[in-house]
N, C-alpha and C. Protein backbone atom coordinates (compact mmCIF):
# COMPACT_ATOMS: atom_id res chain seq x y z
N UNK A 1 -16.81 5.50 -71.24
CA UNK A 1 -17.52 4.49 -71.99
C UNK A 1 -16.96 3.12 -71.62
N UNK A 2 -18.00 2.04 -71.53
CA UNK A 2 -17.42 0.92 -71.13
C UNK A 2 -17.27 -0.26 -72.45
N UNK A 3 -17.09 -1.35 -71.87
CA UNK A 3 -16.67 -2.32 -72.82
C UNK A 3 -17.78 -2.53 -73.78
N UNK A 4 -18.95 -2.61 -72.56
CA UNK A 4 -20.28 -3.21 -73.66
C UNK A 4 -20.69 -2.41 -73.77
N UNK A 5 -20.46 -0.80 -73.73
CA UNK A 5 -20.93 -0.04 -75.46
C UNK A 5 -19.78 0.05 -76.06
N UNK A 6 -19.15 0.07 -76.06
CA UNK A 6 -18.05 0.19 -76.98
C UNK A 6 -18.34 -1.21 -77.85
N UNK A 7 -18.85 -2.57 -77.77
CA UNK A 7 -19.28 -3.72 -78.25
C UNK A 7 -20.18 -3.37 -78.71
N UNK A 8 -21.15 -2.46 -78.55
CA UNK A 8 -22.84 -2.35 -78.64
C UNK A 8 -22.43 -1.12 -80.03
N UNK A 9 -21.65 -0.63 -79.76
CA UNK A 9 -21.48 0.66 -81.47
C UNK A 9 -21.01 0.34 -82.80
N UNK A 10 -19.66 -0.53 -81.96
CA UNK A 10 -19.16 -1.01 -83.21
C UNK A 10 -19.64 -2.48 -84.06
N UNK A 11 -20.81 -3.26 -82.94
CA UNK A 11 -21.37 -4.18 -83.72
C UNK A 11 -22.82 -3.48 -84.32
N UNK A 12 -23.25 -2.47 -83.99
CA UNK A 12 -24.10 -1.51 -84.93
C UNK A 12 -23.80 -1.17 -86.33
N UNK A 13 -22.54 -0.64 -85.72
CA UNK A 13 -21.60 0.17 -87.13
C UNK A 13 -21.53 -0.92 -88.56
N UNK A 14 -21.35 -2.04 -88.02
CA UNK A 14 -20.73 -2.74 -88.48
C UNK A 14 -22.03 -3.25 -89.54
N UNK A 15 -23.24 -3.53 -88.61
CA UNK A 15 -24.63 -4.29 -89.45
C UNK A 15 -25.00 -3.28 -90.07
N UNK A 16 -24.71 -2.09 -90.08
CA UNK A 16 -25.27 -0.95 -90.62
C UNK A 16 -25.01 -1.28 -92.53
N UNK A 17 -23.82 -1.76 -92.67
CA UNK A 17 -23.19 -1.82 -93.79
C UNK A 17 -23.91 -3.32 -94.34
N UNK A 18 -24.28 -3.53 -95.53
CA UNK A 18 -25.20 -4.89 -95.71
C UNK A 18 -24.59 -5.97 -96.13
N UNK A 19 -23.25 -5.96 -96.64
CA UNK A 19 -21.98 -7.12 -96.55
C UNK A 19 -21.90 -7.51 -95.14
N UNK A 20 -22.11 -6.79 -94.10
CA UNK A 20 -21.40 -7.13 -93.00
C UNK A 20 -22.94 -7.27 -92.42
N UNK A 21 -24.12 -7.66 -92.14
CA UNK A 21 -25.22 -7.72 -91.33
C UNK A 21 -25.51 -8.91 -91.29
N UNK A 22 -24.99 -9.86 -91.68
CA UNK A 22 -25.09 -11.61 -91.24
C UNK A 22 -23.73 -11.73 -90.53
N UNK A 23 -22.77 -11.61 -90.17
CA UNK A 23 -21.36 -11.54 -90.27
C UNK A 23 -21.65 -11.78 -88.57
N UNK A 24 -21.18 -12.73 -88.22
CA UNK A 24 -20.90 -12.92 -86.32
C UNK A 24 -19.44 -12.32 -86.31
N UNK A 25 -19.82 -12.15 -84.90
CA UNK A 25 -18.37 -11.38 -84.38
C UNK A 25 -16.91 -12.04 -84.58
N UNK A 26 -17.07 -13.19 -84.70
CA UNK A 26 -15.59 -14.05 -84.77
C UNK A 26 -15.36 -14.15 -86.53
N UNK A 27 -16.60 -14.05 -87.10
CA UNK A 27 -16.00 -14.54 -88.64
C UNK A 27 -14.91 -13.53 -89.14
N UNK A 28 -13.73 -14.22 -90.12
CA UNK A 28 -12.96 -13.14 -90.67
C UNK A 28 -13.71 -12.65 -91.76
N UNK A 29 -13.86 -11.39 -92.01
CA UNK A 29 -14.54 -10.77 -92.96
C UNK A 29 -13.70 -10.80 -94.49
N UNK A 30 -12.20 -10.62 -94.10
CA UNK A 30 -11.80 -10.70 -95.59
C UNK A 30 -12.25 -11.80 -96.20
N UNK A 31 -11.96 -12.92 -95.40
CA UNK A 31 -12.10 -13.98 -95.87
C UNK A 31 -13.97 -14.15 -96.54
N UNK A 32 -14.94 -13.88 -96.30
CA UNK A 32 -16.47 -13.27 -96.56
C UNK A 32 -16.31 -12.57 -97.81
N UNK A 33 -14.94 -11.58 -98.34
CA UNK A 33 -15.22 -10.88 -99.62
C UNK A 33 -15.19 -9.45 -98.73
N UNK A 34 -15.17 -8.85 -98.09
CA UNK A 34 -15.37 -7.81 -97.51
C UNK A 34 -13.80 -6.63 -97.69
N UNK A 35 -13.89 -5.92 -98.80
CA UNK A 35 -12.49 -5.27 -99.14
C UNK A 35 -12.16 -4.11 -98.22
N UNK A 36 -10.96 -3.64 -98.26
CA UNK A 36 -10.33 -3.21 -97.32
C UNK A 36 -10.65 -1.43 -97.48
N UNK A 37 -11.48 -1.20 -98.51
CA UNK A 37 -11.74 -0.05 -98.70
C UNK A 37 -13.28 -0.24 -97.63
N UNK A 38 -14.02 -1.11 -97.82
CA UNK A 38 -14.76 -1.19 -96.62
C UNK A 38 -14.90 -0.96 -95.29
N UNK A 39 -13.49 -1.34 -94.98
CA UNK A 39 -12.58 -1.63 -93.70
C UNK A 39 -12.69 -0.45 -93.21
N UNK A 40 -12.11 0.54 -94.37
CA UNK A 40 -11.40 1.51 -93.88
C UNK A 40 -12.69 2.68 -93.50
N UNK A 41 -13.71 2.08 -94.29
CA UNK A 41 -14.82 3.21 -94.31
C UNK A 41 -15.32 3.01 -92.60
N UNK A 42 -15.62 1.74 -92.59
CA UNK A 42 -15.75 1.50 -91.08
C UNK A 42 -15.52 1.83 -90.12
N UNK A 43 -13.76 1.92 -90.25
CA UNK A 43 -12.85 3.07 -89.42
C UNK A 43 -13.48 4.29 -89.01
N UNK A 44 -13.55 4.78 -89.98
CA UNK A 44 -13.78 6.08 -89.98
C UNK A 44 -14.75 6.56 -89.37
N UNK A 45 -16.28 5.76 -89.91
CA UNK A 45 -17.52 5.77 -88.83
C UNK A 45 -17.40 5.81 -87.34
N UNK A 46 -16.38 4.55 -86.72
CA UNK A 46 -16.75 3.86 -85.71
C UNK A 46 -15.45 4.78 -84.93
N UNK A 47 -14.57 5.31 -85.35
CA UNK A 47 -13.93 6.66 -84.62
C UNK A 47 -15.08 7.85 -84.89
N UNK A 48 -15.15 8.23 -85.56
CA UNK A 48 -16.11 9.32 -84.76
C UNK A 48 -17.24 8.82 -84.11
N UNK A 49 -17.75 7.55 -84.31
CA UNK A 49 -18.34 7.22 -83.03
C UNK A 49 -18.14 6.86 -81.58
N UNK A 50 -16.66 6.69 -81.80
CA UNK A 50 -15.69 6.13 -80.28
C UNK A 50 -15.01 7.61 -80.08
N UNK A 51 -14.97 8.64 -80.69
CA UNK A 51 -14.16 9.56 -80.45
C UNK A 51 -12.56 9.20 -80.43
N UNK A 52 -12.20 7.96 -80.91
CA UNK A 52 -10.88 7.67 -80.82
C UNK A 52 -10.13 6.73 -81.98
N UNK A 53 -9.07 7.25 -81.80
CA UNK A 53 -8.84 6.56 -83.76
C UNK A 53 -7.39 5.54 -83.12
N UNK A 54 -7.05 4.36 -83.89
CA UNK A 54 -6.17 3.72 -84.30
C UNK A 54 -5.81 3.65 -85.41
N UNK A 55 -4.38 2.90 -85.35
CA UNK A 55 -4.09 2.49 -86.71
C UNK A 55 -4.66 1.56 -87.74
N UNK A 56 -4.84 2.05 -89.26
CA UNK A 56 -5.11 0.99 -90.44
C UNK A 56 -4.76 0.12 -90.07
N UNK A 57 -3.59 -0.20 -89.87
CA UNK A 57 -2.77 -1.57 -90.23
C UNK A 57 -2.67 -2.19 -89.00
N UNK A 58 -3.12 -1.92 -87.86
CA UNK A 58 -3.26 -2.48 -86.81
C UNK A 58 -4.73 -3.38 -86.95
N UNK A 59 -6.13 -2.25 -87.25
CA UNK A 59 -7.12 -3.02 -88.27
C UNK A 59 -7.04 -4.15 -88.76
N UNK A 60 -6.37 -3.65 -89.76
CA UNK A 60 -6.57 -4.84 -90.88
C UNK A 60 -5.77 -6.15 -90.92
N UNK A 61 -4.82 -6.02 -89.23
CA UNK A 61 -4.70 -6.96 -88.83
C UNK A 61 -5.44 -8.26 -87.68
N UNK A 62 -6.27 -7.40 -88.07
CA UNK A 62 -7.60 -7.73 -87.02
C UNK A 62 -8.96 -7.96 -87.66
N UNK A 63 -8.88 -8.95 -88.22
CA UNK A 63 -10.08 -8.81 -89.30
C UNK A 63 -11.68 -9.68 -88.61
N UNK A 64 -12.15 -9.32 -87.55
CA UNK A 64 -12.91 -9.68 -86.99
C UNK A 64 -13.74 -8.12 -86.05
N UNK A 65 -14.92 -8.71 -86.33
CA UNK A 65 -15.51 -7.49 -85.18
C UNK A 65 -14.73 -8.13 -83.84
N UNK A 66 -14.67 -8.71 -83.25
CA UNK A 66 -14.17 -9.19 -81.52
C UNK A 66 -12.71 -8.31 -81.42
N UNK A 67 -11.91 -9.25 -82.70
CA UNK A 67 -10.69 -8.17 -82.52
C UNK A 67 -10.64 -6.59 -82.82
N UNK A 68 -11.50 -6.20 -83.42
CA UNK A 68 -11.94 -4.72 -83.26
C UNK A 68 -12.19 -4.38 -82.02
N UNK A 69 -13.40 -4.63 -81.70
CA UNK A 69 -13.66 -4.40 -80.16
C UNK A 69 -12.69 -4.35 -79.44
N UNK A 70 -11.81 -5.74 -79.19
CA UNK A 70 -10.62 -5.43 -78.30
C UNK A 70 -9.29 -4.49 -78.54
N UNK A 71 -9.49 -4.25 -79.74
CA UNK A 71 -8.37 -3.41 -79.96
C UNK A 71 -9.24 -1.69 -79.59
N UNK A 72 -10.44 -1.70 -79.67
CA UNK A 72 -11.09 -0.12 -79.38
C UNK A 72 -10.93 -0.24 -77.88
N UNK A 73 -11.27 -0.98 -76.96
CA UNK A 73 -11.86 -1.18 -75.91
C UNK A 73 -10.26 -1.13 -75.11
N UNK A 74 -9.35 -2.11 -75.76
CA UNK A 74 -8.05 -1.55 -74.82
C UNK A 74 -7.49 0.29 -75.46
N UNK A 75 -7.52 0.62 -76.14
CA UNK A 75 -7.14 2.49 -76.71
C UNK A 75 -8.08 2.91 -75.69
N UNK A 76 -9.65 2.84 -75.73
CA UNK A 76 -9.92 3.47 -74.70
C UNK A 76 -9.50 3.59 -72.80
N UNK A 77 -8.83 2.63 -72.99
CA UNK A 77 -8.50 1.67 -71.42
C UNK A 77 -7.11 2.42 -71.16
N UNK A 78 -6.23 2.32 -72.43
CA UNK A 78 -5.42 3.06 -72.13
C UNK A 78 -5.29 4.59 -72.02
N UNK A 79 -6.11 5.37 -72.65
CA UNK A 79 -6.26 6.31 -73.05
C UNK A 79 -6.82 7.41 -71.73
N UNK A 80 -7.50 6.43 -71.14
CA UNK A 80 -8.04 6.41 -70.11
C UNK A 80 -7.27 6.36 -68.33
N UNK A 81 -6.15 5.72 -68.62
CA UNK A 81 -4.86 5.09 -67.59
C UNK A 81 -4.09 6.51 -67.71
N UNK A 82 -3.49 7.15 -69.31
CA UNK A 82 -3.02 7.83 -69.47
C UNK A 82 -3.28 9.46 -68.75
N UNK A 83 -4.85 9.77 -68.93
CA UNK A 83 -5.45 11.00 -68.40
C UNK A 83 -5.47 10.53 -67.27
N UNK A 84 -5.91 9.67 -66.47
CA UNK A 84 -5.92 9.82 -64.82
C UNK A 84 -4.44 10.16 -64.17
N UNK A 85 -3.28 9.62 -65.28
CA UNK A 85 -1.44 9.40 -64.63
C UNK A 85 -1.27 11.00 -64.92
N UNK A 86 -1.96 11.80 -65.36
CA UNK A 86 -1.67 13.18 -65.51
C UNK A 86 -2.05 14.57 -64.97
């Protein structure tokens, strides 16, 4: 999977939810009202849609779809580095 689906799921995932369907990729969402039980539900979707999970608290230090993306998009990158070195 490449960058721009991995961009293309999780900004799906994301409008899917109706707090978050005006929301551009750079805005911070906490800052919008958007609680962390939200967050987490998100998670959860957008790994079984990536097939690949990170940390909460790596998340929710990332409170932007962009920094999502880049934080999915490098796990897959690495994840990816890892199975070919093996």
């Amino acid at each position: 999977m490449n960058s721009t689906e991995i961009s293309e799921i999780i900004i799906s995932l994301f409008k899917q939810k109706e707090i978050m369907k005006d929301i551009s990729v750079d805005d911070d969402f906490f800052d919008l009202g958007v609680s962390s039980l939200t967050v987490v539900e998100l998670q959860i979707v957008i790994e079984k849609a990536l097939g690949k999970s990170v940390s909460t608290s790596l998340l929710m230090g990332s409170p932007t779809i962009s920094e999502w993306i880049s934080v999915y998009t490098e796990k897959m990158q690495q994840d990816s580095l890892e199975s070919n070195n093996t």
